[in-house]
C-alpha atoms as a PDB file:
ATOM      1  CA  UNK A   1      28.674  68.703  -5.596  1.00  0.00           C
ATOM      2  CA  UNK A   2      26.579  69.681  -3.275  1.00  0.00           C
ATOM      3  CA  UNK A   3      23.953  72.182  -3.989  1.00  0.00           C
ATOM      4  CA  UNK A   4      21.313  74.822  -1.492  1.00  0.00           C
ATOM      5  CA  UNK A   5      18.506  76.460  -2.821  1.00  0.00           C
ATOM      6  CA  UNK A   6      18.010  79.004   0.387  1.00  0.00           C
ATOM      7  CA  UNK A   7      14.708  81.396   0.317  1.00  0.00           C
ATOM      8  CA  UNK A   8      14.261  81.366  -3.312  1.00  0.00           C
ATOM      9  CA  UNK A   9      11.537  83.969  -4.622  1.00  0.00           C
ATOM     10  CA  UNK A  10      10.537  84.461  -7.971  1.00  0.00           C
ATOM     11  CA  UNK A  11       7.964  87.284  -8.622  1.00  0.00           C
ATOM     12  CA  UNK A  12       6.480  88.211 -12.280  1.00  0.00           C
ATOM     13  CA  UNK A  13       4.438  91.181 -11.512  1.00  0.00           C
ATOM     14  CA  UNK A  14       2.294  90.199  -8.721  1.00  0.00           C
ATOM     15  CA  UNK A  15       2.543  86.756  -9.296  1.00  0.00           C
ATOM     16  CA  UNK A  16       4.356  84.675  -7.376  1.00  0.00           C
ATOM     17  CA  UNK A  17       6.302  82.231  -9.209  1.00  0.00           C
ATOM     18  CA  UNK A  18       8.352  81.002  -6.646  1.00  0.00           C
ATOM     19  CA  UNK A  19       7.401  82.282  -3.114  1.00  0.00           C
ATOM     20  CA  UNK A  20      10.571  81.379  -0.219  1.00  0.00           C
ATOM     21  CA  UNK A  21      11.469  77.798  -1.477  1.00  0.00           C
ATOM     22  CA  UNK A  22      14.781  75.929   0.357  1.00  0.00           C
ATOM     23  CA  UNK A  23      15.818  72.904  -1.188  1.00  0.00           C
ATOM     24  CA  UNK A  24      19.195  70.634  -0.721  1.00  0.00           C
ATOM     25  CA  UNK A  25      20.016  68.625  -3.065  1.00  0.00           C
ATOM     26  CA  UNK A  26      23.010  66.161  -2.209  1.00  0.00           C
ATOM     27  CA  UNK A  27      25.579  64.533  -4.017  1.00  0.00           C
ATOM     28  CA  UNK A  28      25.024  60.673  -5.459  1.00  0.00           C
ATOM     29  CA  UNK A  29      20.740  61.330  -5.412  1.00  0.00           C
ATOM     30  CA  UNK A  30      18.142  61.873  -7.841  1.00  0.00           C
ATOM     31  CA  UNK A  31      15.300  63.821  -7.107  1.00  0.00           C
ATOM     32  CA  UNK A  32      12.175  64.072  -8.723  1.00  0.00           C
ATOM     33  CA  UNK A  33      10.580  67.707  -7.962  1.00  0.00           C
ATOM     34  CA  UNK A  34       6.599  67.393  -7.732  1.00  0.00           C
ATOM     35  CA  UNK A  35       3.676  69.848  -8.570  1.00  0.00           C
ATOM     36  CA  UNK A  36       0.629  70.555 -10.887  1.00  0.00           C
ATOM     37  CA  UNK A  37       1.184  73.327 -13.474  1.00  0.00           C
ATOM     38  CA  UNK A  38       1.837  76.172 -12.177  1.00  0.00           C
ATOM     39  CA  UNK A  39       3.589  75.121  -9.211  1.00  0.00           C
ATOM     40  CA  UNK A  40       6.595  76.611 -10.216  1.00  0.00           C
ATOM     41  CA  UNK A  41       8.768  73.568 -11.079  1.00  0.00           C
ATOM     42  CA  UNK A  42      10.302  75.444 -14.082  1.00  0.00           C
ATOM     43  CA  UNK A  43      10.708  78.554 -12.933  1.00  0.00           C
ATOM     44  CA  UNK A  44      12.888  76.924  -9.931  1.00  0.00           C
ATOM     45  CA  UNK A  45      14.907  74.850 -12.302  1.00  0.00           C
ATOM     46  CA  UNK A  46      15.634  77.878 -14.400  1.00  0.00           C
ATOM     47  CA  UNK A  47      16.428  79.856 -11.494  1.00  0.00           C
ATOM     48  CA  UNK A  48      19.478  77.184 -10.619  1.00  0.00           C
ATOM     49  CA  UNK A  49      20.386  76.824 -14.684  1.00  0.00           C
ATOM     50  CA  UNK A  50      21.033  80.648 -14.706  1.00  0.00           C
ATOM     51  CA  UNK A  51      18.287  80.680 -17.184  1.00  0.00           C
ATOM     52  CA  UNK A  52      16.373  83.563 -14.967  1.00  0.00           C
ATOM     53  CA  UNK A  53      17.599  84.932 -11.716  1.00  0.00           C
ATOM     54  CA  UNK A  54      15.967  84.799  -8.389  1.00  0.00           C
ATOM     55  CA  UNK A  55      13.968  87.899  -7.267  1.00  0.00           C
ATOM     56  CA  UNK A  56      15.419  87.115  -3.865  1.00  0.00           C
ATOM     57  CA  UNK A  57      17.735  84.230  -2.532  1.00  0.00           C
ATOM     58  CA  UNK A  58      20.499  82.729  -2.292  1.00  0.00           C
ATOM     59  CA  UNK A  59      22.353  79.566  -4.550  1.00  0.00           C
ATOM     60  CA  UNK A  60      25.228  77.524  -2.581  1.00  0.00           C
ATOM     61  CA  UNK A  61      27.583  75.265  -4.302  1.00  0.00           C
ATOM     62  CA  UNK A  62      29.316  72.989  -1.554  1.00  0.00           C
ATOM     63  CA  UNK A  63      28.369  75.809   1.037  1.00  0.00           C
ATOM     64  CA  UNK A  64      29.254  78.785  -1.078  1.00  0.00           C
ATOM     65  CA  UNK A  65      27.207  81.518  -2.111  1.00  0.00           C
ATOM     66  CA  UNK A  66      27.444  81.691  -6.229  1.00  0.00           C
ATOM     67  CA  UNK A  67      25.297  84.291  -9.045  1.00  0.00           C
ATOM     68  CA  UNK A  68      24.834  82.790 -11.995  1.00  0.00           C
ATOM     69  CA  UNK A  69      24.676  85.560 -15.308  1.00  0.00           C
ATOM     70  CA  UNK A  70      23.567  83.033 -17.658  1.00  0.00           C
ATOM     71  CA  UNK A  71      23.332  79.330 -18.562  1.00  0.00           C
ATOM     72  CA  UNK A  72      26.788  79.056 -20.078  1.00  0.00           C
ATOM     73  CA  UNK A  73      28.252  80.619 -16.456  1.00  0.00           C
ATOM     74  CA  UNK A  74      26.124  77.763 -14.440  1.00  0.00           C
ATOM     75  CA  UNK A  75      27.215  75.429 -16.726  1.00  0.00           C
ATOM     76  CA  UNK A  76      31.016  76.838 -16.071  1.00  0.00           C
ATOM     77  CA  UNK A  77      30.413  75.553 -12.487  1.00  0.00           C
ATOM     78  CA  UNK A  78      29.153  72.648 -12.710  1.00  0.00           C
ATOM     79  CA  UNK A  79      25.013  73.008 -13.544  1.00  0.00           C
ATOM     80  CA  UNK A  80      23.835  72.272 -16.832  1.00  0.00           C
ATOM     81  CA  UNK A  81      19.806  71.489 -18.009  1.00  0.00           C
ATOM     82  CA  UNK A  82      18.232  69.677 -20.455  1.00  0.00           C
ATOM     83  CA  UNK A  83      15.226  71.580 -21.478  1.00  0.00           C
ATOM     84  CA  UNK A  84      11.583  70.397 -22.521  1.00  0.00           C
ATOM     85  CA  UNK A  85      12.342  72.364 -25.952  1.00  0.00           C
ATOM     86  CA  UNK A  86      15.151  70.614 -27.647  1.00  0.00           C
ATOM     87  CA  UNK A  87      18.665  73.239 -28.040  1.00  0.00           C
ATOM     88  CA  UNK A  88      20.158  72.082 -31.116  1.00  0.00           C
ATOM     89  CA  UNK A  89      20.711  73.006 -34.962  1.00  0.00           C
ATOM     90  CA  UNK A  90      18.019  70.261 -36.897  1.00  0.00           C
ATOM     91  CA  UNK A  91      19.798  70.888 -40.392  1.00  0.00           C
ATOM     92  CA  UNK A  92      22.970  70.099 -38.660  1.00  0.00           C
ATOM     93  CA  UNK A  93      24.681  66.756 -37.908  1.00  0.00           C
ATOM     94  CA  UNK A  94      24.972  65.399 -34.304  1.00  0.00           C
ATOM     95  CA  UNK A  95      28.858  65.645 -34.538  1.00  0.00           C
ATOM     96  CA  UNK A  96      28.567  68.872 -35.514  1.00  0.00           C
ATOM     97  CA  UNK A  97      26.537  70.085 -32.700  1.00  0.00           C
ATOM     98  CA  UNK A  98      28.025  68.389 -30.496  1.00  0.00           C
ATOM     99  CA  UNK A  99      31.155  70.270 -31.378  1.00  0.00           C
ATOM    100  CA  UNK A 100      30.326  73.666 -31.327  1.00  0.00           C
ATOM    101  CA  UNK A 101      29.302  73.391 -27.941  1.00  0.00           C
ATOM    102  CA  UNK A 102      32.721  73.627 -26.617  1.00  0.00           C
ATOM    103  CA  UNK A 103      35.144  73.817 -29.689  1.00  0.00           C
ATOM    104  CA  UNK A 104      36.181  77.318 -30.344  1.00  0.00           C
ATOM    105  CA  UNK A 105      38.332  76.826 -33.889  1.00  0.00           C
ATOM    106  CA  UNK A 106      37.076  77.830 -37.009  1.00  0.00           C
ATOM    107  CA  UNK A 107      37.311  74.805 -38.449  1.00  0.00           C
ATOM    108  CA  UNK A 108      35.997  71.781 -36.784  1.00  0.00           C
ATOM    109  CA  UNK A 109      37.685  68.453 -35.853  1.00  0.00           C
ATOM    110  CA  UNK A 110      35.230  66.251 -37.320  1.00  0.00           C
ATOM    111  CA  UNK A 111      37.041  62.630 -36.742  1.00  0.00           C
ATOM    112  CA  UNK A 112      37.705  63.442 -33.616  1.00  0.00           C
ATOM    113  CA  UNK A 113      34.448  64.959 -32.869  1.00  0.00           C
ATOM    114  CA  UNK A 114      32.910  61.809 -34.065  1.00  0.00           C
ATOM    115  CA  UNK A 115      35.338  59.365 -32.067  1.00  0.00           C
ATOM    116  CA  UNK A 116      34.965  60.888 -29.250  1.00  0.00           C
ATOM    117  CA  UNK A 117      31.264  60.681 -29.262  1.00  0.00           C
ATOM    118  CA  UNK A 118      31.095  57.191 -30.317  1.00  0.00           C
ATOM    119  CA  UNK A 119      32.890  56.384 -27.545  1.00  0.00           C
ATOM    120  CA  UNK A 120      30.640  58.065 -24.832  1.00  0.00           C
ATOM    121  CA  UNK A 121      27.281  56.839 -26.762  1.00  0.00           C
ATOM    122  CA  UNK A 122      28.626  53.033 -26.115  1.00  0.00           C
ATOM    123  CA  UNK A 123      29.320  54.024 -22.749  1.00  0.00           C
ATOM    124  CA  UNK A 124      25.771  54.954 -22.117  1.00  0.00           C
ATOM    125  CA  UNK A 125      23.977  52.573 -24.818  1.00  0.00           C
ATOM    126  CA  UNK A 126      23.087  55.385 -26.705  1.00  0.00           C
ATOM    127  CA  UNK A 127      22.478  54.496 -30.507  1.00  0.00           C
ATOM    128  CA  UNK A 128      23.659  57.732 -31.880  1.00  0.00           C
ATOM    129  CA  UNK A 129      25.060  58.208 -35.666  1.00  0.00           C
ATOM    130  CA  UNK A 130      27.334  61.092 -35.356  1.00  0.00           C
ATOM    131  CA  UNK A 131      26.946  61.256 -39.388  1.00  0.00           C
ATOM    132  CA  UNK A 132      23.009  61.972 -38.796  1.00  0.00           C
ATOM    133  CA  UNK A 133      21.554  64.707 -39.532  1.00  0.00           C
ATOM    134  CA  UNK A 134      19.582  65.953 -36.188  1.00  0.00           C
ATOM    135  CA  UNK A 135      16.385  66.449 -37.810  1.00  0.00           C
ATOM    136  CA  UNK A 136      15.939  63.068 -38.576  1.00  0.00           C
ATOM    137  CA  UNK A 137      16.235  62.061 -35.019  1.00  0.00           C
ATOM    138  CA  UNK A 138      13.704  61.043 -32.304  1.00  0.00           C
ATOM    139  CA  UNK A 139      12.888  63.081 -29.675  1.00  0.00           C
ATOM    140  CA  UNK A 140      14.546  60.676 -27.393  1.00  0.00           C
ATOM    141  CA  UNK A 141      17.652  60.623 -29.719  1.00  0.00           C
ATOM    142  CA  UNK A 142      17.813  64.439 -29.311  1.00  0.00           C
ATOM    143  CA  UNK A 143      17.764  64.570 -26.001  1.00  0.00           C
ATOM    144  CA  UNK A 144      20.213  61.723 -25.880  1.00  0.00           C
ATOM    145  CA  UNK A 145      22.477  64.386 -27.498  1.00  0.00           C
ATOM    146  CA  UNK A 146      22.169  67.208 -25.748  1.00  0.00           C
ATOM    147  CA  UNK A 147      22.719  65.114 -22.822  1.00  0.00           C
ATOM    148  CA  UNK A 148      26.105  63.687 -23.811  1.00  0.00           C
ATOM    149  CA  UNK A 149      27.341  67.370 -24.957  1.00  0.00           C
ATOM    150  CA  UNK A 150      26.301  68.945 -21.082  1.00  0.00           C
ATOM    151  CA  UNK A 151      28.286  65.996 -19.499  1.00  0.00           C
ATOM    152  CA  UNK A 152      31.057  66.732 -22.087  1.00  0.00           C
ATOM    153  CA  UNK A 153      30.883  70.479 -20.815  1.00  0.00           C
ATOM    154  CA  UNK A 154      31.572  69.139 -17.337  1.00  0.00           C
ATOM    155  CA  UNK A 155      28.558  69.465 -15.658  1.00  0.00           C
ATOM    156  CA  UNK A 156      28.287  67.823 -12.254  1.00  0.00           C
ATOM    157  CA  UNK A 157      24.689  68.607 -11.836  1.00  0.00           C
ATOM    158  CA  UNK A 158      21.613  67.388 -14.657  1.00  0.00           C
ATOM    159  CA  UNK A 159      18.620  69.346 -14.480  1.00  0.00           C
ATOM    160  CA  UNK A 160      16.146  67.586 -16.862  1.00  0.00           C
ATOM    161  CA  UNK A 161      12.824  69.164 -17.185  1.00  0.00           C
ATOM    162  CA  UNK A 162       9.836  67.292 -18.171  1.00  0.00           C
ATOM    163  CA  UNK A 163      12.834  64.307 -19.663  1.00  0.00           C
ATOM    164  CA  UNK A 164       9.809  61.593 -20.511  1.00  0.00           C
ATOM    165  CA  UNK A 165       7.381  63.861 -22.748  1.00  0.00           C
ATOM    166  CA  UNK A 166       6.999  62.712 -26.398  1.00  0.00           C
ATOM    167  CA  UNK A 167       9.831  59.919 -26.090  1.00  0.00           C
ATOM    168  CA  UNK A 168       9.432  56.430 -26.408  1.00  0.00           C
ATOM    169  CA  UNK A 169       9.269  53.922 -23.638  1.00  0.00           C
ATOM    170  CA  UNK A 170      12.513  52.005 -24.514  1.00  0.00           C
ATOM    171  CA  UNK A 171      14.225  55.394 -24.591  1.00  0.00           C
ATOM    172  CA  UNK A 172      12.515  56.159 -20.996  1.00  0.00           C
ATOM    173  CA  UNK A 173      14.066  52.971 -19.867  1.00  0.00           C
ATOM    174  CA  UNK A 174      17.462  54.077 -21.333  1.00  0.00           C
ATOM    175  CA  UNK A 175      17.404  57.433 -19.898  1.00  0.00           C
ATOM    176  CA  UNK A 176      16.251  56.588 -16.219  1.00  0.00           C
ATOM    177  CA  UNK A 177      19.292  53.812 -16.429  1.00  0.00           C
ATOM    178  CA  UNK A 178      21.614  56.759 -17.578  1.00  0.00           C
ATOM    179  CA  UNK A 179      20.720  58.626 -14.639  1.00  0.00           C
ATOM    180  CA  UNK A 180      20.761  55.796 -11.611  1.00  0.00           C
ATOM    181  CA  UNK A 181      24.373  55.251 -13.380  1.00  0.00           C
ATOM    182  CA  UNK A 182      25.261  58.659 -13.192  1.00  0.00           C
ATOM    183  CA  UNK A 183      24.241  59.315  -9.925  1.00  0.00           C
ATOM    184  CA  UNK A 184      26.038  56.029  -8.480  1.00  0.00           C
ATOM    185  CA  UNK A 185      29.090  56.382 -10.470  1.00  0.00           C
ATOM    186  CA  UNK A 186      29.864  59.698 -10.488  1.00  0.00           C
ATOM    187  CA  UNK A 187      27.973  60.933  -7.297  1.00  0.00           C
ATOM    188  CA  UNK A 188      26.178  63.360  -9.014  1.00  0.00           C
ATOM    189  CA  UNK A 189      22.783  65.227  -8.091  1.00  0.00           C
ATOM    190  CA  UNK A 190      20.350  64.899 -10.721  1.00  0.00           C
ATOM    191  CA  UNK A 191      16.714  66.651 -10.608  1.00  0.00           C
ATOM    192  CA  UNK A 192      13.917  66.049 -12.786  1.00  0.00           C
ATOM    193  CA  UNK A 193      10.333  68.158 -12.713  1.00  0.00           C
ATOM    194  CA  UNK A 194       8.024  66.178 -12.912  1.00  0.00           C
ATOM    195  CA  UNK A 195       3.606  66.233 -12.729  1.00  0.00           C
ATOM    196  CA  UNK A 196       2.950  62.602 -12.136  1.00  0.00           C
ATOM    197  CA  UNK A 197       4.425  60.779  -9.135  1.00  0.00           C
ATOM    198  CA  UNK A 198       4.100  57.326 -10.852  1.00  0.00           C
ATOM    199  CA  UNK A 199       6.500  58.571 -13.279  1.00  0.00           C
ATOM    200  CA  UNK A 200       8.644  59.888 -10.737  1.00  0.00           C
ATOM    201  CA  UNK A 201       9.302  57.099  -8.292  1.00  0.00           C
ATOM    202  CA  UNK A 202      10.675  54.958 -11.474  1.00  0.00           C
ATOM    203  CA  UNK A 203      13.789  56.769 -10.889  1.00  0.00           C
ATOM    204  CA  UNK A 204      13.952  59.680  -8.356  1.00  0.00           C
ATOM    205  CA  UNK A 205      15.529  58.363  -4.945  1.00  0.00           C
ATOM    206  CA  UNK A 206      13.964  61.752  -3.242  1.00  0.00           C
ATOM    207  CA  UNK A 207      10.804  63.844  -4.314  1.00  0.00           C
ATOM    208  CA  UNK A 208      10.199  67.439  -2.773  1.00  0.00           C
ATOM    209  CA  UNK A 209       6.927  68.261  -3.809  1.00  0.00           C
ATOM    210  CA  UNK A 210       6.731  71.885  -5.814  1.00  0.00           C
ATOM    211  CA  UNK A 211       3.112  71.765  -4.955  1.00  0.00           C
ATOM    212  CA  UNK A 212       4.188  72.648  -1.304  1.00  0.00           C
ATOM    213  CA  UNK A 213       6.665  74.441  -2.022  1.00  0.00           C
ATOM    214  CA  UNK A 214       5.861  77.186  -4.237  1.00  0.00           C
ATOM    215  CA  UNK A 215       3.149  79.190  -5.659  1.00  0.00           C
ATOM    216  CA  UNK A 216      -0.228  77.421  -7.539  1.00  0.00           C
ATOM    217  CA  UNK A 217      -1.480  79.416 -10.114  1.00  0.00           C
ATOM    218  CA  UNK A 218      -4.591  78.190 -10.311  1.00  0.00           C
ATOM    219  CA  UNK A 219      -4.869  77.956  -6.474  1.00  0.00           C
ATOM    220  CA  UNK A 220      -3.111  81.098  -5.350  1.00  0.00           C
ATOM    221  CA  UNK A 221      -1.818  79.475  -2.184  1.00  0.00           C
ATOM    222  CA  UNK A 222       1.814  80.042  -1.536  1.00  0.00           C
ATOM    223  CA  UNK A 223       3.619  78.003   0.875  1.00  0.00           C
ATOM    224  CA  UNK A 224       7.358  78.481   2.130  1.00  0.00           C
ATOM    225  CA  UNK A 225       9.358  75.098   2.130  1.00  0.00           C
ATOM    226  CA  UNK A 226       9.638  72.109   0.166  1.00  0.00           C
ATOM    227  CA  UNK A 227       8.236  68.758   1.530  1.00  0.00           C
ATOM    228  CA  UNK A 228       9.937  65.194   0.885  1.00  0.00           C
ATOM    229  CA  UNK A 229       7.530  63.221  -0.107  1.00  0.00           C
ATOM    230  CA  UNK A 230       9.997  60.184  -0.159  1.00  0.00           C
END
């Protein structure tokens, strides 16, 4: 899927979030997206989750124009996002919330809830119990979770904001190899905000920097289009 962030402004007040940003992000890639705080990283990645909607812009999914309501109706077409604050139900098991992302009966199928998600932790290397409770889990584990239940959902596009805070370096190593599989594989777009370009250029095959491409808080300089810095 192919996906165009055209003119993109995000205003809070008189702040300027996001301030005219066009990005294209293209199928089979990885792209880390660049900027201090208050760049506007988020706010972008929100924007194309259907977290928040644009103040102006436009959104084009293989060259047509789309309005996302919510996260649930981006994720209906393809966009999901793994957030820096992890979506999940700690007194719950992983199986369990796993399955009431997209299983609508009252009562749950547990053993195949629990095969099912065996089988796509092996496929990844994930070392997930579906029997665990989630509030035992790492933060890496977590977000190992909530990353198997978006793909699961169907989505063709991972946003992943901030993925590498608080985890562990093996599960760094396990998540960048995730997403260079995914994106070869599967020939999906994958974008990641990120603060640090050492940490970015482990994985991301592109890098617009946010920094030029939106509004700095603490600088108040707007700009109007992204830059690739590789």
């Amino acid at each position: 899927m192919r996906v165009e962030l055209r003119d993109i402004h995000k205003y809070f007040g008189t702040v300027r979030a996001n301030d005219g940003i066009s990005l294209v992000f293209e199928p089979g890639h990885i792209y880390g997206l660049l900027g201090e705080n208050g760049a506007g990283k988020s706010t972008l990645m929100k924007i194309l989750s259907g977290y928040q909607a644009p103040t102006s812009g436009d959104i084009l999914l293989d060259g047509e124009p789309v309005t996302f309501k919510s996260p649930s109706d981006a994720l209906s077409k393809g966009i999901g996002m793994l957030y820096q604050s992890p979506q999940d139900f700690p007194p719950m098991q992983v199986v369990e919330n796993h399955l009431l992302a997209y299983d609508n009966a009252l009562i749950l199928d547990m053993n195949k809830g629990e095969s099912d998600l065996r089988e796509t932790s092996r496929r990844f290397s994930f070392e997930l119990d579906p029997r665990e409770y989630v509030d035992t889990l790492t933060l890496g584990e977590r977000q190992q979770m909530e990353l198997l239940r978006l793909l699961s959902l169907g989505a063709e596009v991972l946003i992943l904001d901030e993925p590498t805070t608080g985890i562990s370096a093996e599960q760094k190593e396990i998540l960048f190899d995730t997403m260079r599989r995914l994106a070869t594989r599967s020939k999906r777009p994958s974008s990641s905000s990120r603060t640090s370009w050492r940490k970015c250029r482990n994985c991301a095959t592109r890098s617009p920097c946010c920094a030029l491409a939106g509004w700095s808080a603490r600088r108040r300089s707007p700009a109007r289009t992204a830059t690739w810095c590789a």
